[in-house]
N, C-alpha and C. Protein backbone atom coordinates (compact mmCIF):
# COMPACT_ATOMS: atom_id res chain seq x y z
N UNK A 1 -34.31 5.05 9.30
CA UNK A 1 -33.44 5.34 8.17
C UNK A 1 -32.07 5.81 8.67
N UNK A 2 -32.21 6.82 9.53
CA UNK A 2 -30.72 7.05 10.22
C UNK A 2 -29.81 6.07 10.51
N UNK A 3 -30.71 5.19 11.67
CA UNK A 3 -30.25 3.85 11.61
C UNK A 3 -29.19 2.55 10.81
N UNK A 4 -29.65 3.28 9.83
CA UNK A 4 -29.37 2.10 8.51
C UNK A 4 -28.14 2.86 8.18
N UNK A 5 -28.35 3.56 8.22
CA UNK A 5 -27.58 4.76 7.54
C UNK A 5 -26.26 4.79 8.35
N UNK A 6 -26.03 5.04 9.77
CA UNK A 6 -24.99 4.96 10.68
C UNK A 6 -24.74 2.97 10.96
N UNK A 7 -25.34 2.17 10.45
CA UNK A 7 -24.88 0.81 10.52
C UNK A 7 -24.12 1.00 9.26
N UNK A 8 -24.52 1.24 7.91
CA UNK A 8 -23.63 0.90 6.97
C UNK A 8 -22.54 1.64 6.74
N UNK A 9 -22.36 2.72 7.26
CA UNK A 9 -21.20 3.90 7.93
C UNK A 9 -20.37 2.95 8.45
N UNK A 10 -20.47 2.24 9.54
CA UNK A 10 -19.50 1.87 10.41
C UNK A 10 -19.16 0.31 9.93
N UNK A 11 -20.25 -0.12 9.45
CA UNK A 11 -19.62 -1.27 8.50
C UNK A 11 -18.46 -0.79 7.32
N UNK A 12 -18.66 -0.34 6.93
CA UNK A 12 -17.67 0.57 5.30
C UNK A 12 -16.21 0.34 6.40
N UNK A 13 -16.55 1.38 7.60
CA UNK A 13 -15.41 1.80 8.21
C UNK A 13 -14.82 0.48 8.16
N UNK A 14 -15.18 -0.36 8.88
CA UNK A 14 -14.98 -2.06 9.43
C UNK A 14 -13.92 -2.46 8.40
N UNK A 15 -14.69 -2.37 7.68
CA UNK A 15 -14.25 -3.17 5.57
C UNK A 15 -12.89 -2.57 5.79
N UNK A 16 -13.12 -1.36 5.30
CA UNK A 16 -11.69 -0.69 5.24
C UNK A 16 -10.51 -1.07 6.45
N UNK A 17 -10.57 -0.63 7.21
CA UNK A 17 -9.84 -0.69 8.39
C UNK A 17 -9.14 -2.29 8.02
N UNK A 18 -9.77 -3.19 7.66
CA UNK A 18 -9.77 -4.72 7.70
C UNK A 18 -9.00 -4.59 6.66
N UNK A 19 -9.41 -3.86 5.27
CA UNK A 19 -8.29 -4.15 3.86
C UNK A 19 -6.55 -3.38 3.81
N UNK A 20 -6.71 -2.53 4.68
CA UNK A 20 -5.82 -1.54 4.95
C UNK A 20 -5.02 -2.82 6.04
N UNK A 21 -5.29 -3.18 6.84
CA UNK A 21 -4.56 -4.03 7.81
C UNK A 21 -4.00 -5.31 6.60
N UNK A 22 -4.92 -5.87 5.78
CA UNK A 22 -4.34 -7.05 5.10
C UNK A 22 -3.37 -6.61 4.04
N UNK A 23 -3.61 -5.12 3.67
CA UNK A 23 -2.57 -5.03 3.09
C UNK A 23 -0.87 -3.85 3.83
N UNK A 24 -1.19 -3.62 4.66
CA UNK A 24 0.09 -3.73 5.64
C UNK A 24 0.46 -5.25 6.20
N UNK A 25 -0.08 -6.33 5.90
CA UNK A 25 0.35 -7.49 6.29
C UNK A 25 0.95 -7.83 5.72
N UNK A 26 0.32 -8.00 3.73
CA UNK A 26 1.47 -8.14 2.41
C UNK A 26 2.52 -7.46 2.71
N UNK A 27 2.56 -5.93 3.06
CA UNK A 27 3.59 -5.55 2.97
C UNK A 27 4.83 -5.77 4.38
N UNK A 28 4.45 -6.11 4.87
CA UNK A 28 5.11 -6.91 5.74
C UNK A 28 5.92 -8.31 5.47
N UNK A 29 4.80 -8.83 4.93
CA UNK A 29 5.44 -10.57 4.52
C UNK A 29 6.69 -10.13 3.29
N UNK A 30 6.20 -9.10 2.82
CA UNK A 30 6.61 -9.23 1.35
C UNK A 30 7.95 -8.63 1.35
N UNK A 31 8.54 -8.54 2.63
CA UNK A 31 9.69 -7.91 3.62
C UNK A 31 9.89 -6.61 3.04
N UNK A 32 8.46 -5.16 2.36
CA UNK A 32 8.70 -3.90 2.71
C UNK A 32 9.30 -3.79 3.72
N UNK A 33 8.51 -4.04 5.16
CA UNK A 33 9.24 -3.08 6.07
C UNK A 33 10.18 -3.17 6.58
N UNK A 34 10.87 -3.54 6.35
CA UNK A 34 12.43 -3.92 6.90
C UNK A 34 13.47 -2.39 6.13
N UNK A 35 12.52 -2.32 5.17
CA UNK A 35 13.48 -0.93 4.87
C UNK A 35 12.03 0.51 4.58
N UNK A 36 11.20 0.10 4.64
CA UNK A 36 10.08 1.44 5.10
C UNK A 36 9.22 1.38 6.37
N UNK A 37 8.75 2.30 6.42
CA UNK A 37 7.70 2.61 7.55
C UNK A 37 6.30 3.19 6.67
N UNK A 38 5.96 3.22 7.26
CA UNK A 38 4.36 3.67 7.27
C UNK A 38 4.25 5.46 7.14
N UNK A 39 5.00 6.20 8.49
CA UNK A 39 4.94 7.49 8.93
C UNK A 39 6.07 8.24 9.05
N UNK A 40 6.94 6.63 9.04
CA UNK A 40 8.43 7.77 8.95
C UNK A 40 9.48 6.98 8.55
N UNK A 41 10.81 7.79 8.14
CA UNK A 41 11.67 7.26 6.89
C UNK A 41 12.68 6.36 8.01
N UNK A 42 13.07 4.97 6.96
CA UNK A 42 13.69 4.14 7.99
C UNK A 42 15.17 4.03 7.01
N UNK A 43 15.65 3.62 6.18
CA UNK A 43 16.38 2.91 5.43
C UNK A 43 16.17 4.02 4.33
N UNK A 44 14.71 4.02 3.84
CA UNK A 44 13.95 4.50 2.80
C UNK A 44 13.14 4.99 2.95
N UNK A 45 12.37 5.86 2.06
CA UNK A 45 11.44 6.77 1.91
C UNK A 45 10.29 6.18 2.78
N UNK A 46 9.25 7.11 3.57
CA UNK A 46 8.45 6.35 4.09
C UNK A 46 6.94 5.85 3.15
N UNK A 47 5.83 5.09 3.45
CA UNK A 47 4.91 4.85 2.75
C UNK A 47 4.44 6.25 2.38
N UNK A 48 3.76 7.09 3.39
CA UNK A 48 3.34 8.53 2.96
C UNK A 48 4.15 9.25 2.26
N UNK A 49 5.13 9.57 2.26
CA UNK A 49 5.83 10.07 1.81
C UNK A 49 5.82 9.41 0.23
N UNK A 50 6.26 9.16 -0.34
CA UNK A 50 6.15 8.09 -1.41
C UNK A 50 4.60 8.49 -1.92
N UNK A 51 3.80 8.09 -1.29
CA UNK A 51 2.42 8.58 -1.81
C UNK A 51 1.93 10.12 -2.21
N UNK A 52 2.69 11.01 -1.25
CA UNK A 52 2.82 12.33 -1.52
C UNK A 52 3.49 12.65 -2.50
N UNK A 53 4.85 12.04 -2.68
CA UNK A 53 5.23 12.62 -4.10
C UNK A 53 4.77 12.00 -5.41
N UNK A 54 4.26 10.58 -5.30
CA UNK A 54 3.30 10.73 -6.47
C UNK A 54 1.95 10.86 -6.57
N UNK A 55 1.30 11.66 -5.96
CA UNK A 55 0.07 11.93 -6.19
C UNK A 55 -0.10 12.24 -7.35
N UNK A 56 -1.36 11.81 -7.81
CA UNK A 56 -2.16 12.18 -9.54
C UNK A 56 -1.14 11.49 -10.83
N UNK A 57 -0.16 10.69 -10.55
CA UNK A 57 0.41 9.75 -11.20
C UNK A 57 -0.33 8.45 -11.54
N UNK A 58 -0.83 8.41 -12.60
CA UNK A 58 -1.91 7.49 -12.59
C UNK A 58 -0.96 6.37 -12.49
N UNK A 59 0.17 6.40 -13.94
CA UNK A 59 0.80 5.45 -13.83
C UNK A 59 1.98 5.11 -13.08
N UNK A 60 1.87 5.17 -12.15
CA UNK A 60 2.94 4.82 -10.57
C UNK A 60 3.05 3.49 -9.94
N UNK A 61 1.63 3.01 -9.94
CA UNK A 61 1.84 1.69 -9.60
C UNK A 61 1.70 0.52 -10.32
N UNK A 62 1.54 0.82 -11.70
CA UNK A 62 2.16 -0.25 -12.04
C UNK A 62 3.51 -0.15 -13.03
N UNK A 63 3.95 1.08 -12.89
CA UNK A 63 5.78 1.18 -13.17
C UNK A 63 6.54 0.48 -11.79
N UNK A 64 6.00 0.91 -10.10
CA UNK A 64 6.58 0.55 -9.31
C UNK A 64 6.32 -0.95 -9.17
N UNK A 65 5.10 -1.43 -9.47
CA UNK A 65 4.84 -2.97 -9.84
C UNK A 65 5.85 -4.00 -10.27
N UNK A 66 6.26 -3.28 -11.49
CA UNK A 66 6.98 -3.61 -12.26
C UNK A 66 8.86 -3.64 -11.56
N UNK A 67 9.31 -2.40 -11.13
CA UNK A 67 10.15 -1.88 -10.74
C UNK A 67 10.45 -3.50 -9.71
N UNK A 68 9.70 -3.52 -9.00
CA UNK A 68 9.67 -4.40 -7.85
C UNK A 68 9.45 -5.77 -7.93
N UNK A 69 9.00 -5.99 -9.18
CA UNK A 69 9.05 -7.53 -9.85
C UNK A 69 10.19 -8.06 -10.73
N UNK A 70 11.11 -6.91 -11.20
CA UNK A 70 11.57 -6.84 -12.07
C UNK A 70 13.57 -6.79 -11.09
N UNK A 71 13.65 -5.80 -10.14
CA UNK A 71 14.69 -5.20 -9.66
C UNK A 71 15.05 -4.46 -10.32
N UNK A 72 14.63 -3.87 -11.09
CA UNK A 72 15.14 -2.57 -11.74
C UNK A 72 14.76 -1.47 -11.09
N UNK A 73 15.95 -0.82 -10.07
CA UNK A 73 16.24 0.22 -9.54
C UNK A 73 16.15 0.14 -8.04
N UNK A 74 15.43 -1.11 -7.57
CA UNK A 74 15.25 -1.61 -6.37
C UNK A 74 15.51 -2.78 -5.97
N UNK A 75 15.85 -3.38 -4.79
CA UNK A 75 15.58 -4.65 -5.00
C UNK A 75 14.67 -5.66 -4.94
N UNK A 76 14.69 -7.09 -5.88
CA UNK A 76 13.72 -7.59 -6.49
C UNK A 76 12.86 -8.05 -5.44
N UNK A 77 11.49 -8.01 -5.26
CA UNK A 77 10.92 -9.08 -4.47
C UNK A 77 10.41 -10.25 -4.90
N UNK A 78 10.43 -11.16 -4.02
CA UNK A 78 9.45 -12.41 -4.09
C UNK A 78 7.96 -12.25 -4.32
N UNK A 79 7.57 -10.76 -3.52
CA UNK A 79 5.90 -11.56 -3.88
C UNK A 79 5.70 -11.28 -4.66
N UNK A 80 4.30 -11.78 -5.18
CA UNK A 80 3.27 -11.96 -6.57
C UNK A 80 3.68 -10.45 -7.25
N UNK A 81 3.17 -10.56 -8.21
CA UNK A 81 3.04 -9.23 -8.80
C UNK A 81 1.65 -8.93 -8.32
N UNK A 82 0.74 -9.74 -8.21
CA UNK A 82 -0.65 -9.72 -7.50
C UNK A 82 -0.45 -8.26 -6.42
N UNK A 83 0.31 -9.41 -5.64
CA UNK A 83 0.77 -8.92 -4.09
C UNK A 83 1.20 -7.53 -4.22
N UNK A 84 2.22 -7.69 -5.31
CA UNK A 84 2.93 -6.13 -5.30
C UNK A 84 1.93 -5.12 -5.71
N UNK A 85 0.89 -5.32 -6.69
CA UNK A 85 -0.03 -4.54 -7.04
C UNK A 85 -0.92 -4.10 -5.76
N UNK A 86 -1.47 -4.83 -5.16
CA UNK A 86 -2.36 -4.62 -3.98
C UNK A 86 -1.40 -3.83 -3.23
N UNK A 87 -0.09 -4.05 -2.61
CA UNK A 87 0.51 -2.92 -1.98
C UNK A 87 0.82 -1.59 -2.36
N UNK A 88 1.12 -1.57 -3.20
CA UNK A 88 1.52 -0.34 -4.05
C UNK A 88 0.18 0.10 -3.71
N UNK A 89 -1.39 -0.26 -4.36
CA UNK A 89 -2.42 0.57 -4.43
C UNK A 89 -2.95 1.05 -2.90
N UNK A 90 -2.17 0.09 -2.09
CA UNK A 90 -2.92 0.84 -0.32
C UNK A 90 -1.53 2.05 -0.23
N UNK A 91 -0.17 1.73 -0.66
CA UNK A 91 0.92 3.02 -0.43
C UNK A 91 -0.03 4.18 -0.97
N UNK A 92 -0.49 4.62 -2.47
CA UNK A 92 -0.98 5.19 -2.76
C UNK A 92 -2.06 6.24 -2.47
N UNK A 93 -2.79 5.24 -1.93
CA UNK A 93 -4.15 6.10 -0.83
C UNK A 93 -3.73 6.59 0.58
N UNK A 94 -2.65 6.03 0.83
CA UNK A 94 -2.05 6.69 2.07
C UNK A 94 -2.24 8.41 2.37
């Protein structure tokens, strides 16, 4: 039982680690980083940072969704709104 127990532990980990990478990849393609970082401020606010000040904002990502599909207050991107949604929600858990 332990067994099982520390395999599906380190599988979870796996998963994650894997969705967290594909979505620093969106945000990569989706040319975020050219003006953020991850850990520290480049141009702009960094990802953590950003996540820290909206914590418990339910509705954050999909105003910034929007914000970022839209160019209102930022500038506009190309990717999906899909795309933008999935990034925004990994900035968040940061």
């Amino acid at each position: 039982m332990k067994r099982v127990l520390i395999a599906s532990l380190a599988a979870v980990g796996l998963l994650m680690g894997g969705l967290a990478q594909a979505s620093a990849d969106k945000a990569n393609s989706a040319g975020c980083m050219k003006c953020h970082d991850v850990d520290k401020k480049k141009m702009a606010s960094s990802f953590k940072d950003i996540a820290a000040k909206n914590k418990g904002n339910k509705d954050y990502v999909d105003a910034a969704v929007k914000k970022l599909a839209t160019g209102s207050g930022h500038p506009k991107s190309a990717a999906s709104e899909a795309d933008l949604k999935a990034i925004m929600e990994w900035v968040v858990k940061l």
